[in-house]
Protein backbone atom coordinates (compact mmCIF):
# COMPACT_ATOMS: atom_id res chain seq x y z
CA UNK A 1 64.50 -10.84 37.04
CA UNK A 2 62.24 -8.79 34.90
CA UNK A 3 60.15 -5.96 36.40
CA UNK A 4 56.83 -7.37 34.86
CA UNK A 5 56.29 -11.42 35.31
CA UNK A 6 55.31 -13.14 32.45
CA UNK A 7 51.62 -15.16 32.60
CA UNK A 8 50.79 -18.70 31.07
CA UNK A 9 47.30 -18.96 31.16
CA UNK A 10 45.92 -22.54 30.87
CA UNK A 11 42.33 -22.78 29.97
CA UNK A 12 40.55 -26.31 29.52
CA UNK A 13 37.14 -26.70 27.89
CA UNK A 14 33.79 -28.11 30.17
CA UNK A 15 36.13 -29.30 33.20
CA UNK A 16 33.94 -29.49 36.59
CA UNK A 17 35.65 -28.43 39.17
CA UNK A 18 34.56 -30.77 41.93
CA UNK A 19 36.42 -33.33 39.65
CA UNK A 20 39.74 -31.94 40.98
CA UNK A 21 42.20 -33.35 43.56
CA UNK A 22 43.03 -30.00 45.09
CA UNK A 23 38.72 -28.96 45.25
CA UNK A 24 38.40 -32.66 47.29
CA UNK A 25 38.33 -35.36 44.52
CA UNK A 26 39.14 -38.95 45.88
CA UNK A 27 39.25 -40.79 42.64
CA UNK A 28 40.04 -38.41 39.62
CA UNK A 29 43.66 -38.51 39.98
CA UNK A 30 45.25 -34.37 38.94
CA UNK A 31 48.33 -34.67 40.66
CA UNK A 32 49.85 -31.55 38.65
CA UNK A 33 46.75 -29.29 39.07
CA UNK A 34 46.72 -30.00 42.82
CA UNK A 35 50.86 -29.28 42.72
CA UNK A 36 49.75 -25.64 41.24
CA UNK A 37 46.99 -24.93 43.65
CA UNK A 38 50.26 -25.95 46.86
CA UNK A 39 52.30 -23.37 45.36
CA UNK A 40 49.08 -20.36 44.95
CA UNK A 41 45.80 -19.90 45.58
CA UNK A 42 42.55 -21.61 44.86
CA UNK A 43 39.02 -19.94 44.71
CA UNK A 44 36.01 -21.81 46.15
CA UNK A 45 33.70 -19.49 44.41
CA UNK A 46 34.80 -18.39 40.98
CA UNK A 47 31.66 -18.36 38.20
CA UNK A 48 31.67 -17.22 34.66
CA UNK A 49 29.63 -14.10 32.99
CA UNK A 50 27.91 -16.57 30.65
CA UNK A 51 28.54 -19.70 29.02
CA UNK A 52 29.07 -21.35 26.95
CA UNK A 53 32.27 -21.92 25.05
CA UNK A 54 32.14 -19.06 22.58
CA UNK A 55 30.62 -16.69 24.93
CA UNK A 56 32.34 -16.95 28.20
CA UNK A 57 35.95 -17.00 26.07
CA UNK A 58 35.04 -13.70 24.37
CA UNK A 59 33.77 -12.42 27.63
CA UNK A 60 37.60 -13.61 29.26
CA UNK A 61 39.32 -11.91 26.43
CA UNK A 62 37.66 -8.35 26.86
CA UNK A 63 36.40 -9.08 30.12
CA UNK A 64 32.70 -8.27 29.67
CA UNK A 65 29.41 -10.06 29.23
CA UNK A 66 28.12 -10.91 25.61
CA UNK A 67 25.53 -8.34 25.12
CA UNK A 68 28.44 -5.95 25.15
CA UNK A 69 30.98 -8.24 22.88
CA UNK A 70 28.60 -9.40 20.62
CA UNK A 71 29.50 -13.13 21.45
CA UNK A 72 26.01 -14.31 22.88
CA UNK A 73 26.16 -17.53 21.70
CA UNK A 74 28.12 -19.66 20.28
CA UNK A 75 29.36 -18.43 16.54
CA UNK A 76 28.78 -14.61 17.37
CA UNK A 77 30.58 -11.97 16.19
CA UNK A 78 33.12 -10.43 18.15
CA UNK A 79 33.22 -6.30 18.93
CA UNK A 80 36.63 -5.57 16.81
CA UNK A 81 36.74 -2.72 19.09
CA UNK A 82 36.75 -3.52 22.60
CA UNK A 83 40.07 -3.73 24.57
CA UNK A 84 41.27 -7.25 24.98
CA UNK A 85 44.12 -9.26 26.21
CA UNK A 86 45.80 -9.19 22.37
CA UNK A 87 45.35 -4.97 22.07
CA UNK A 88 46.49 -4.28 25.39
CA UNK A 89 49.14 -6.00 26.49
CA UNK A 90 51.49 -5.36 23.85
CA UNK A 91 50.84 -1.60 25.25
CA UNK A 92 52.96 -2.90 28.21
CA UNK A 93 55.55 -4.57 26.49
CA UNK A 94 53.78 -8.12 26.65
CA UNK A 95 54.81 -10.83 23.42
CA UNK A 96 51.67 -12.90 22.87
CA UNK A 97 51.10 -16.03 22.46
CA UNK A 98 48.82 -18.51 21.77
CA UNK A 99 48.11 -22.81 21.49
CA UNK A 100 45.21 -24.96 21.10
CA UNK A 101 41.60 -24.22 20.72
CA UNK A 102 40.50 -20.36 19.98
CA UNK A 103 36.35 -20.34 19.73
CA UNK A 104 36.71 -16.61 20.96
CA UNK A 105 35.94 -14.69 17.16
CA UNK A 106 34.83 -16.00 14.43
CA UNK A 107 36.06 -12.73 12.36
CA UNK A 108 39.77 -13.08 13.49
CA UNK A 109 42.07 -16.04 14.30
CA UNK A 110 44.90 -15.48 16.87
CA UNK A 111 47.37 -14.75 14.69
CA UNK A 112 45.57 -12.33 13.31
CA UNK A 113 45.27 -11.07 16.69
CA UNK A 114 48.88 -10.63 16.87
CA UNK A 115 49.78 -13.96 19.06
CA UNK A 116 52.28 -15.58 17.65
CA UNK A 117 50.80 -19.14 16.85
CA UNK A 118 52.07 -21.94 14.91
CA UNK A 119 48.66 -23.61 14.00
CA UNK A 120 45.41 -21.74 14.12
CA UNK A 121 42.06 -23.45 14.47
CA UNK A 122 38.90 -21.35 13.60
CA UNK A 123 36.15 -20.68 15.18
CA UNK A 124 35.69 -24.21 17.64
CA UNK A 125 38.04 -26.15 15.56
CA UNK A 126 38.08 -29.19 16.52
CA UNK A 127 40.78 -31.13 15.06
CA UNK A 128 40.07 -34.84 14.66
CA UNK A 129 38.79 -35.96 11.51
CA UNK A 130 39.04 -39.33 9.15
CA UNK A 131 42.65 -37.90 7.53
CA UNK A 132 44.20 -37.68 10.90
CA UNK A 133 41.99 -40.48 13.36
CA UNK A 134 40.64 -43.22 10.87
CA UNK A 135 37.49 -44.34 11.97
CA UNK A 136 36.05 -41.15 13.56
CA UNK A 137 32.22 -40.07 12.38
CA UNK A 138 32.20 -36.87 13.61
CA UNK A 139 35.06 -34.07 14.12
CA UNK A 140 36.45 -31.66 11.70
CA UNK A 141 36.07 -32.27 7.85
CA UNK A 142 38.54 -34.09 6.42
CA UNK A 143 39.65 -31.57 4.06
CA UNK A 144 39.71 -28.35 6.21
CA UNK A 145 42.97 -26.41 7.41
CA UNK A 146 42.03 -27.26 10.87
CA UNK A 147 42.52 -31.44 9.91
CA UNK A 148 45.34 -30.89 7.91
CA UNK A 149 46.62 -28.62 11.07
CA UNK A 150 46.50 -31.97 13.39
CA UNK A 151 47.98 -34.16 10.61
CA UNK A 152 50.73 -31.69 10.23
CA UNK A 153 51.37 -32.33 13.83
CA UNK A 154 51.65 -35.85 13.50
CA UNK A 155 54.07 -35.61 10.71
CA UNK A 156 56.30 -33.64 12.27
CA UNK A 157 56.49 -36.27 15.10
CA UNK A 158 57.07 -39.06 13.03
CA UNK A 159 53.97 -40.73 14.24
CA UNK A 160 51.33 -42.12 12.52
CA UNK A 161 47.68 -40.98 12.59
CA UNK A 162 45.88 -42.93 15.29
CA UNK A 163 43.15 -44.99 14.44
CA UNK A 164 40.07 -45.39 16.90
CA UNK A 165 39.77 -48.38 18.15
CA UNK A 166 36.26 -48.46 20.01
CA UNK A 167 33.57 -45.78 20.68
CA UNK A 168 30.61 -45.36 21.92
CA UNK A 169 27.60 -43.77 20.68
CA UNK A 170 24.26 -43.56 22.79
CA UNK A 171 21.53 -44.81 20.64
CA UNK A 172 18.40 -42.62 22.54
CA UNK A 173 18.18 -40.09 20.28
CA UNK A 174 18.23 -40.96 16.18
CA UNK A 175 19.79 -37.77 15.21
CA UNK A 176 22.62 -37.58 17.23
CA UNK A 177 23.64 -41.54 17.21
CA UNK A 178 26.96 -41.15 14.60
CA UNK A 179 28.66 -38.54 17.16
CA UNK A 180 31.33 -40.23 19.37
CA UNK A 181 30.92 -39.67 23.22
CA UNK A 182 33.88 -41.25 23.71
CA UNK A 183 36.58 -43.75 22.52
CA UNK A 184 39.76 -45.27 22.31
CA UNK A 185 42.59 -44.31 19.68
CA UNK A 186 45.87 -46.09 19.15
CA UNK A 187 49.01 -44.69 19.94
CA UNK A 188 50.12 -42.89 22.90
CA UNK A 189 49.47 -39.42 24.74
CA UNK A 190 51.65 -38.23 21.77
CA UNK A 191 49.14 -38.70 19.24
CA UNK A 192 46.94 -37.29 20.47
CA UNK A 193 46.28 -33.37 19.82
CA UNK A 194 46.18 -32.19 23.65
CA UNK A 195 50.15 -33.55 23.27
CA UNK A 196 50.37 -31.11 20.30
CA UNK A 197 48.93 -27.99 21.94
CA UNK A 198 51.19 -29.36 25.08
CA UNK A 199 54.33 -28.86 22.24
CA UNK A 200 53.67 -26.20 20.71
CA UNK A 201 53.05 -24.04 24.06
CA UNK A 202 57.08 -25.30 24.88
CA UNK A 203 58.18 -24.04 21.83
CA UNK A 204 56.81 -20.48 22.99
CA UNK A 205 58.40 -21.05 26.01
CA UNK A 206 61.50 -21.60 24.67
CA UNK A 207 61.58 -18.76 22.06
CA UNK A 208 60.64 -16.20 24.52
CA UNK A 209 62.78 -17.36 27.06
CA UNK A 210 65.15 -15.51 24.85
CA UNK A 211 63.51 -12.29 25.28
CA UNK A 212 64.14 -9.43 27.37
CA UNK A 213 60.07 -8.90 27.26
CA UNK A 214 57.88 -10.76 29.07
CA UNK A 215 55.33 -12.90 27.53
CA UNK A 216 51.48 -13.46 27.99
CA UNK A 217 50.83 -17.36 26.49
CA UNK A 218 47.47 -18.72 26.50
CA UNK A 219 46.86 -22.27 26.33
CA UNK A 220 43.36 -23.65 25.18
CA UNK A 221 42.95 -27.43 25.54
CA UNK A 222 39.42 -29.05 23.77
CA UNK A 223 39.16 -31.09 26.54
CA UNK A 224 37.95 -32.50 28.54
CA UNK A 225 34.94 -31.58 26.55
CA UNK A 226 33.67 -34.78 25.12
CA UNK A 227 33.95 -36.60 22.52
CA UNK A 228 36.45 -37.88 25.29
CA UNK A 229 38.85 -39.98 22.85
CA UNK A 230 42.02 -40.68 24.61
CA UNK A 231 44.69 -43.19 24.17
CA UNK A 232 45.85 -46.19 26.92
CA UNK A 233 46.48 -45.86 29.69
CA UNK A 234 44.10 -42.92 30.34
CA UNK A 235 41.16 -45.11 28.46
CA UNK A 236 40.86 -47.68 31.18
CA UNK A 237 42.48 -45.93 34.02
CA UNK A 238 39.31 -45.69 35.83
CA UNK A 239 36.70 -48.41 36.44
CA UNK A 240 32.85 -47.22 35.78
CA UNK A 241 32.28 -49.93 38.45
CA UNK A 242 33.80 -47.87 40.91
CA UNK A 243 32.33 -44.65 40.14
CA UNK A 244 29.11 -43.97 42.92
CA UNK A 245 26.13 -42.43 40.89
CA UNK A 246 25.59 -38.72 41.53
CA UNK A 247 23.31 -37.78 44.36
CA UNK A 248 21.20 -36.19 41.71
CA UNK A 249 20.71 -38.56 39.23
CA UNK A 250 17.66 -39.66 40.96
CA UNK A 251 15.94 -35.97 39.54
CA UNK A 252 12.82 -36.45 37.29
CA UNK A 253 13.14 -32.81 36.05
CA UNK A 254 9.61 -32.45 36.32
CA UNK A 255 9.68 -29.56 38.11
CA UNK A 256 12.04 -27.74 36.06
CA UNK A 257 11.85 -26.08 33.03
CA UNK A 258 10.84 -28.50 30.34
CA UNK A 259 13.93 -27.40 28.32
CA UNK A 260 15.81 -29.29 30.51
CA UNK A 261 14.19 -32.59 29.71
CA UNK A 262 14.64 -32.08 26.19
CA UNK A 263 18.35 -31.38 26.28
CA UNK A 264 18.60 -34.73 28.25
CA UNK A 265 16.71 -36.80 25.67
CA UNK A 266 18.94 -34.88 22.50
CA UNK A 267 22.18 -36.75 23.60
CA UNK A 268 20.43 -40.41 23.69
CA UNK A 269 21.95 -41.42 27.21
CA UNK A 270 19.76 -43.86 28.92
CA UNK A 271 18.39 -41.61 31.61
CA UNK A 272 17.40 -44.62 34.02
CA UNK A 273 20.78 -46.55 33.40
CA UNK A 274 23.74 -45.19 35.79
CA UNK A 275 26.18 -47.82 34.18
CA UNK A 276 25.95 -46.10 30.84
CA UNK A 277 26.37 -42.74 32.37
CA UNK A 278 29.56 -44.36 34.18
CA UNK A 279 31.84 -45.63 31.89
CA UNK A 280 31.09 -42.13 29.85
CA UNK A 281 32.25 -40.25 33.03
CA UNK A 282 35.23 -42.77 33.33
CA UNK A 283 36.17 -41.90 30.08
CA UNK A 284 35.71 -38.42 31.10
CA UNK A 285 38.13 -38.43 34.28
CA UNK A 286 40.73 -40.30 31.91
CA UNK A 287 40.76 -37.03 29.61
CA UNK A 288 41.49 -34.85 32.48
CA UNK A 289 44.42 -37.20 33.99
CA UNK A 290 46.13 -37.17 30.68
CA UNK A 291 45.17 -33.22 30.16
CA UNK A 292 47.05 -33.05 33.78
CA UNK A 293 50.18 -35.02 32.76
CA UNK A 294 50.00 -32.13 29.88
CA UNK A 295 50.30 -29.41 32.40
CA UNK A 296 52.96 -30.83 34.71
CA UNK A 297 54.74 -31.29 30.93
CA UNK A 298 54.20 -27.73 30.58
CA UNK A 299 55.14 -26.71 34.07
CA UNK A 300 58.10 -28.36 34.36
CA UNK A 301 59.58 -26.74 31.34
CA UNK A 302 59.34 -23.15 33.03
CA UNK A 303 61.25 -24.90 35.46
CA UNK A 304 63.94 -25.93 33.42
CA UNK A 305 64.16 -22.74 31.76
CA UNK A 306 64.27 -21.03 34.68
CA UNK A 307 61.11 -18.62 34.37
CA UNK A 308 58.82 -20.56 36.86
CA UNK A 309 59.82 -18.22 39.97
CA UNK A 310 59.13 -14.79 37.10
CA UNK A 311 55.35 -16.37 35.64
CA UNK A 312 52.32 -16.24 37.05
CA UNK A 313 50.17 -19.56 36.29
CA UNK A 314 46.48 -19.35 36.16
CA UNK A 315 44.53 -22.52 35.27
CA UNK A 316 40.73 -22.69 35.09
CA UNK A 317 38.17 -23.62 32.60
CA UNK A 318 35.21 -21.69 30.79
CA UNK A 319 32.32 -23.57 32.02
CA UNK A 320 31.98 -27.02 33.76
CA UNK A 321 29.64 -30.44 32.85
CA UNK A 322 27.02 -31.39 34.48
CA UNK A 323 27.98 -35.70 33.59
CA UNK A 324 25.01 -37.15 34.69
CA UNK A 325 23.95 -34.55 37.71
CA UNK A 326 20.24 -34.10 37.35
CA UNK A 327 20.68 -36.63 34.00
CA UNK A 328 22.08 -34.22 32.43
CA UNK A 329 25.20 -33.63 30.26
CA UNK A 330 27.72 -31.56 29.15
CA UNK A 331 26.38 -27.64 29.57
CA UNK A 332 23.32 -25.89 28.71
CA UNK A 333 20.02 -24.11 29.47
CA UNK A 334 21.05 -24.89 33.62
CA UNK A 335 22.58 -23.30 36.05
CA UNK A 336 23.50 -26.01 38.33
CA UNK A 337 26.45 -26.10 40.46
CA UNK A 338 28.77 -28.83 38.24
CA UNK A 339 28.53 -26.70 35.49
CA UNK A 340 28.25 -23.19 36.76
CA UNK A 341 31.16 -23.16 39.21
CA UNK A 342 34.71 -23.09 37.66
CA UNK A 343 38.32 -24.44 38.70
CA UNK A 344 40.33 -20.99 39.18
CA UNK A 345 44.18 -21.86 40.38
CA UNK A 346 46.60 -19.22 40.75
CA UNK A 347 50.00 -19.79 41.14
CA UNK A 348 51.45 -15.94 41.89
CA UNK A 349 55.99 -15.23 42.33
CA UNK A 350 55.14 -13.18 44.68
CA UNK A 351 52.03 -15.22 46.55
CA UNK A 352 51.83 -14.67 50.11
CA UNK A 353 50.41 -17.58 51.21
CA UNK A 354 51.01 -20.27 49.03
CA UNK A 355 48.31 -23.05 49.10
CA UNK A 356 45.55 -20.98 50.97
CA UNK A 357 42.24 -21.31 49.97
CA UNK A 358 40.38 -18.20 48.83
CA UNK A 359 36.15 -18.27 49.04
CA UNK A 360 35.38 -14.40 47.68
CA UNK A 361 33.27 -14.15 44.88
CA UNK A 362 35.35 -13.73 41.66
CA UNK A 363 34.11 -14.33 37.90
CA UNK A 364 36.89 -16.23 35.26
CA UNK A 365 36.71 -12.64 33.80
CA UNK A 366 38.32 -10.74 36.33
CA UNK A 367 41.36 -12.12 35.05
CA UNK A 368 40.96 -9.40 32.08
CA UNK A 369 41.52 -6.55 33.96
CA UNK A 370 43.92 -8.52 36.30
CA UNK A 371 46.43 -9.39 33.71
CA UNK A 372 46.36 -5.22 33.07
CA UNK A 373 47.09 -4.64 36.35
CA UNK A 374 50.35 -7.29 36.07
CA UNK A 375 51.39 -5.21 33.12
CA UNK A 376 50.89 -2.03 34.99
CA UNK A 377 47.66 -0.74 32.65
CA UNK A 378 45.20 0.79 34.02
CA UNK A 379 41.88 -0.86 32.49
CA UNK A 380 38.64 1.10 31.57
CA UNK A 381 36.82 0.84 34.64
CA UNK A 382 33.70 -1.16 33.65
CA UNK A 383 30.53 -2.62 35.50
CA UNK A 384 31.31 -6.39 34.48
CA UNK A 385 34.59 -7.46 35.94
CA UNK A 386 37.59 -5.88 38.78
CA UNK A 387 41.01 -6.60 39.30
CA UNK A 388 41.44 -9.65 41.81
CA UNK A 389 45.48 -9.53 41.30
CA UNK A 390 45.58 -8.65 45.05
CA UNK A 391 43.89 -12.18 45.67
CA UNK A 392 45.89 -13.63 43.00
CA UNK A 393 48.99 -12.89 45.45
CA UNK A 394 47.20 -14.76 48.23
CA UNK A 395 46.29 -11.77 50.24
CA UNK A 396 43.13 -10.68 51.86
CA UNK A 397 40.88 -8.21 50.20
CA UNK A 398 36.90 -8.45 50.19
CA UNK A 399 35.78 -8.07 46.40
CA UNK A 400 32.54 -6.02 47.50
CA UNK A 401 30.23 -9.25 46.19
CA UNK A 402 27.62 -10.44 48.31
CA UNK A 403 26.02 -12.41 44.67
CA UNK A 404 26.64 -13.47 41.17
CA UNK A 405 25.16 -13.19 38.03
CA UNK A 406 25.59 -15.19 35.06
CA UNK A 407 23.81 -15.14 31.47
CA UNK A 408 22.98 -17.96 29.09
CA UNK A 409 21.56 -16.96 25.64
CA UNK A 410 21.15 -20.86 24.07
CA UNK A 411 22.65 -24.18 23.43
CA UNK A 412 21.37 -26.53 21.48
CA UNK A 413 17.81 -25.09 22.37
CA UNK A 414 17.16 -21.69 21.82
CA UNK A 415 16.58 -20.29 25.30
CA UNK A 416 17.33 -17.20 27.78
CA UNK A 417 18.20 -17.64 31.26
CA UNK A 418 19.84 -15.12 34.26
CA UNK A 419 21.16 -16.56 37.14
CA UNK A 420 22.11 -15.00 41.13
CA UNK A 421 23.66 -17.11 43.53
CA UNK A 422 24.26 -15.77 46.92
CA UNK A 423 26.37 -17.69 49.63
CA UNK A 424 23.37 -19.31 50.28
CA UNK A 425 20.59 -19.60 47.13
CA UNK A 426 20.12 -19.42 43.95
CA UNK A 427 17.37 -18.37 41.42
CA UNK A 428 17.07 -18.49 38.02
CA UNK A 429 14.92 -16.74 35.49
CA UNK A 430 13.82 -18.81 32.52
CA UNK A 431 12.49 -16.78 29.79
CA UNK A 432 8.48 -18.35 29.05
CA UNK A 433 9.30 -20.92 31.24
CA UNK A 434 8.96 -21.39 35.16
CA UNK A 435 11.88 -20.23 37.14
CA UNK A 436 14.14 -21.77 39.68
CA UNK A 437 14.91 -21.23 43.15
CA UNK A 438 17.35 -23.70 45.58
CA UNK A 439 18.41 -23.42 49.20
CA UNK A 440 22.23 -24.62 48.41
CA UNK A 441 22.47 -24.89 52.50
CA UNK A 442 19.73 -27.44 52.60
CA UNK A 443 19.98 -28.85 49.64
CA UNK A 444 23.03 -28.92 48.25
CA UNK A 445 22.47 -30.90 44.97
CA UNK A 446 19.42 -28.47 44.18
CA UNK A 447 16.63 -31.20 44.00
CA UNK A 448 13.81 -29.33 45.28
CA UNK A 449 12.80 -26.43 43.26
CA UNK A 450 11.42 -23.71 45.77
CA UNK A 451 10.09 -21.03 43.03
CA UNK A 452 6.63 -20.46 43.57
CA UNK A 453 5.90 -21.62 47.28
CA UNK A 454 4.26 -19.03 49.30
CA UNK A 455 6.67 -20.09 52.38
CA UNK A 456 9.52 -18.79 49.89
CA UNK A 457 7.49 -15.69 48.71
CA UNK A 458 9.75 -13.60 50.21
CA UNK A 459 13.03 -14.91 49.38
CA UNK A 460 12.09 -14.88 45.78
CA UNK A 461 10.98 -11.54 45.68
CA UNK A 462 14.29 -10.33 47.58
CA UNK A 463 16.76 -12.44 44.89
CA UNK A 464 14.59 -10.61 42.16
CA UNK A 465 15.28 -7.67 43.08
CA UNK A 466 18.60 -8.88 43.51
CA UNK A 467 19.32 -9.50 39.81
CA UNK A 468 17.15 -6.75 38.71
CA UNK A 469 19.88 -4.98 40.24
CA UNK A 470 22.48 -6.64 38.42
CA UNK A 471 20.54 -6.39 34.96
CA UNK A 472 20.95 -2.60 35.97
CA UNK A 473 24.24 -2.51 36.68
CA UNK A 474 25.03 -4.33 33.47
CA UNK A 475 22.88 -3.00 31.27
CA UNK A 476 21.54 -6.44 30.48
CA UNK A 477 19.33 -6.31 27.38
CA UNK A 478 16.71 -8.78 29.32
CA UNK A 479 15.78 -5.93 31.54
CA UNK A 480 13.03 -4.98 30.34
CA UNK A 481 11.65 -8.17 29.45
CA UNK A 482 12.54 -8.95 33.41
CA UNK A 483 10.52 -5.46 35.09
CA UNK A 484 7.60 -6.42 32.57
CA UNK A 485 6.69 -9.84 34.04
CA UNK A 486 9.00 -9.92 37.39
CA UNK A 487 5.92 -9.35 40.18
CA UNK A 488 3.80 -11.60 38.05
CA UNK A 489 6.48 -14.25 37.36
């Protein structure tokens, strides 16, 4: 056995992790996830430094918050000097490498990185397009490297591109009415490009399992980040009919932050119409059955090649969706519990306690200077992120956090938010709008904003100081902006 296991990180994009077998799901069928999460640990509380895509992935890979790697949104530009996963690990003898979707710097690709990578796809690169999916309106343009990348693919399997069959596009908003929410394509699970990224993350398997070094291989999946186009049987796996309508779909929004309200109108989904918002989340739960059939694909390859009792396995995602909670979809300027809170599965050789539940307070981003620590660095000691590889192993050891704190710099609006959540509230700080504040004891699907009430005067004041203590920690650039207005806000 080596001294140093490897690690296969597996990383989806937008998965909510209530939507999980293992984290209580009764109908969402992850049967490979939940295996993972028997053999390791799972966290009940893990959160991201910021979201979205862009940001939290360039926040995993250096494990800090965007104001400090330049990633605030997406398409920001990456510190080129800050320690990450590709500089560091190599230190410890580590090969790299790397499948699927990057969205971490849009200066570098990971090859350039050093991972060895057989396709790279810049910046968000998604790969569908009219060359490799006739019939698709939106998705990558038909003459970019990051098309030709999927068609490649295909070519090398023998198959032919997939055509889509059906989609659906919500007609609410005019400017937004030729992108696909989701759809059906033609083929099987191997046409699809989740299969390739699947494929190629074998083949690194297989070529290091030739090597004497260990290997770090991280796996990015699009989905299941919509447009959720999937083949049979994962298309109609799941009936909308059976699908119960969220407990907060009944929210007006109107008292939130108007942002809110207009992020719900820009994706045209009938807010009033559950049905619509059911077959899309049907569609939705069929991406992550097939992205789990990927993963037990994956997973039982280590077996085979006999590295599965050497690697540690870490699955999670880098932000969650909201699908219809609060009428709202996908991510953006909220910080509500389906999108905030993360999957974060940890399948360690040497866990103590295999299938134990673990309910600290950990960010996605810990697993930066975690991964050091399984290589035997020693990481910069910084203000954003700690080692958690103790609680990796399934062992008990408090993490010091009483609270969270999580950024959000803009999506699709601009718009500046902070977040703390405490084991039992939350409040948010909208920048020029009104804030947030939610009893998660009481009311667990955060209908009734508190912010404001003089009965809750008190609280408020206490979780401001609260993340004025994190902006200090942090050296969040919102600081000042926050001491300016906080006993007035």
């Amino acid at each position: 056995m080596q001294e140093k296991p490897n690690i296969l990180l597996i990383l989806t994009d937008q998965q909510r992790w209530d939507l999980l077998g293992c984290y209580g799901a009764s109908q969402c069928r992850t049967p490979h996830i939940d295996n993972l999460a028997s053999r390791g640990v799972r966290f009940n509380n893990a959160f991201p430094l910021i979201i979205p895509c862009a940001p939290g992935r360039a926040a995993l890979f250096t494990g800090r918050y965007g104001h400090i790697t330049g990633v605030e949104t997406n398409g920001g530009q990456l510190d080129q000097s800050l320690p990450n996963f590709a500089t560091e690990l190599p230190r410890a003898g580590y090969n790299l490498g790397y499948a699927g979707k990057w969205h971490v710097d849009h200066q570098k690709n990971p090859s350039d990185w050093g991972f060895r990578c057989k396709r790279d796809f810049p910046k968000y690169g998604y790969p569908a397009s009219n060359i490799n999916m006739p019939g698709i309106k939106s998705g990558a343009q038909k003459d970019s490297q990051i098309a030709r990348n999927y068609l490649d693919y295909l070519n090398e399997k023998n198959l032919e591109p997939p055509e889509l069959i059906e989609a659906f596009y919500a007609q609410g908003n005019p400017g937004q009415r030729n992108r696909e929410l989701h759809g059906l394509h033609a083929g099987t699970i191997e046409h699809n490009f989740e299969a390739m990224v699947a494929s190629e993350t074998v083949e690194l398997m297989r070529a290091y399992a030739q090597e004497e070094d260990p290997f770090f291989i991280w796996t990015n999946f699009w989905g299941p980040h919509s447009p959720c186009i999937v083949p049979e049987p994962y298309y109609s796996m799941y009936d909308p009919k059976s699908i119960p309508e969220d407990p907060s779909f009944c929210d007006t929004l109107e008292n939130r932050p108007y942002v809110q309200t207009l992020v719900s109108r820009y994706w045209g989904i009938d807010p009033n119409n559950w049905d619509e918002w059911a077959e899309i989340t049907a569609r939705y739960w069929g991406y992550m059955t097939m992205i789990d059939d990927l993963v037990g694909r994956m997973l039982s390859e280590l077996e085979t090649l006999g590295l599965a009792e050497n690697t540690l396995v870490v699955f999670s995602t880098d932000h969650g969706d909201n699908m219809g909670a609060h009428k709202l979809f996908e991510k953006g300027p909220f910080f509500d519990e389906e999108s905030f809170r993360l999957p974060l599965i940890a399948a360690h050789p040497e866990c103590r306690q295999p299938g134990r539940e673990n309910d600290e307070f950990v960010y996605l981003q810990d697993l930066f200077p975690s991964f050091l620590e399984v290589a035997d660095l020693q990481p910069d000691i910084v203000p954003d992120t700690q080692s958690i590889l103790s609680l990796l192993k399934g062992e008990d050891e408090p993490t010091g956090r009483d609270s969270v704190y999580c950024q959000f710099n803009g999506q699709i609006q601009e718009h500046k938010s902070r977040m703390v959540r405490t084991r039992t509230h939350k409040f948010v700080f909208n920048q020029s709008d009104i804030g947030e504040l939610y009893d998660l004891e009481n009311d667990p699907h955060e209908l009734h904003n508190l912010y404001g009430l003089e009965t809750h005067k008190t609280l408020q004041e206490s979780l401001m100081q609260c993340m004025q203590d994190h902006m200090e920690r942090v050296k969040d650039p919102m600081l000042g902006e926050f001491r300016r207005v906080r006993y007035i806000y």
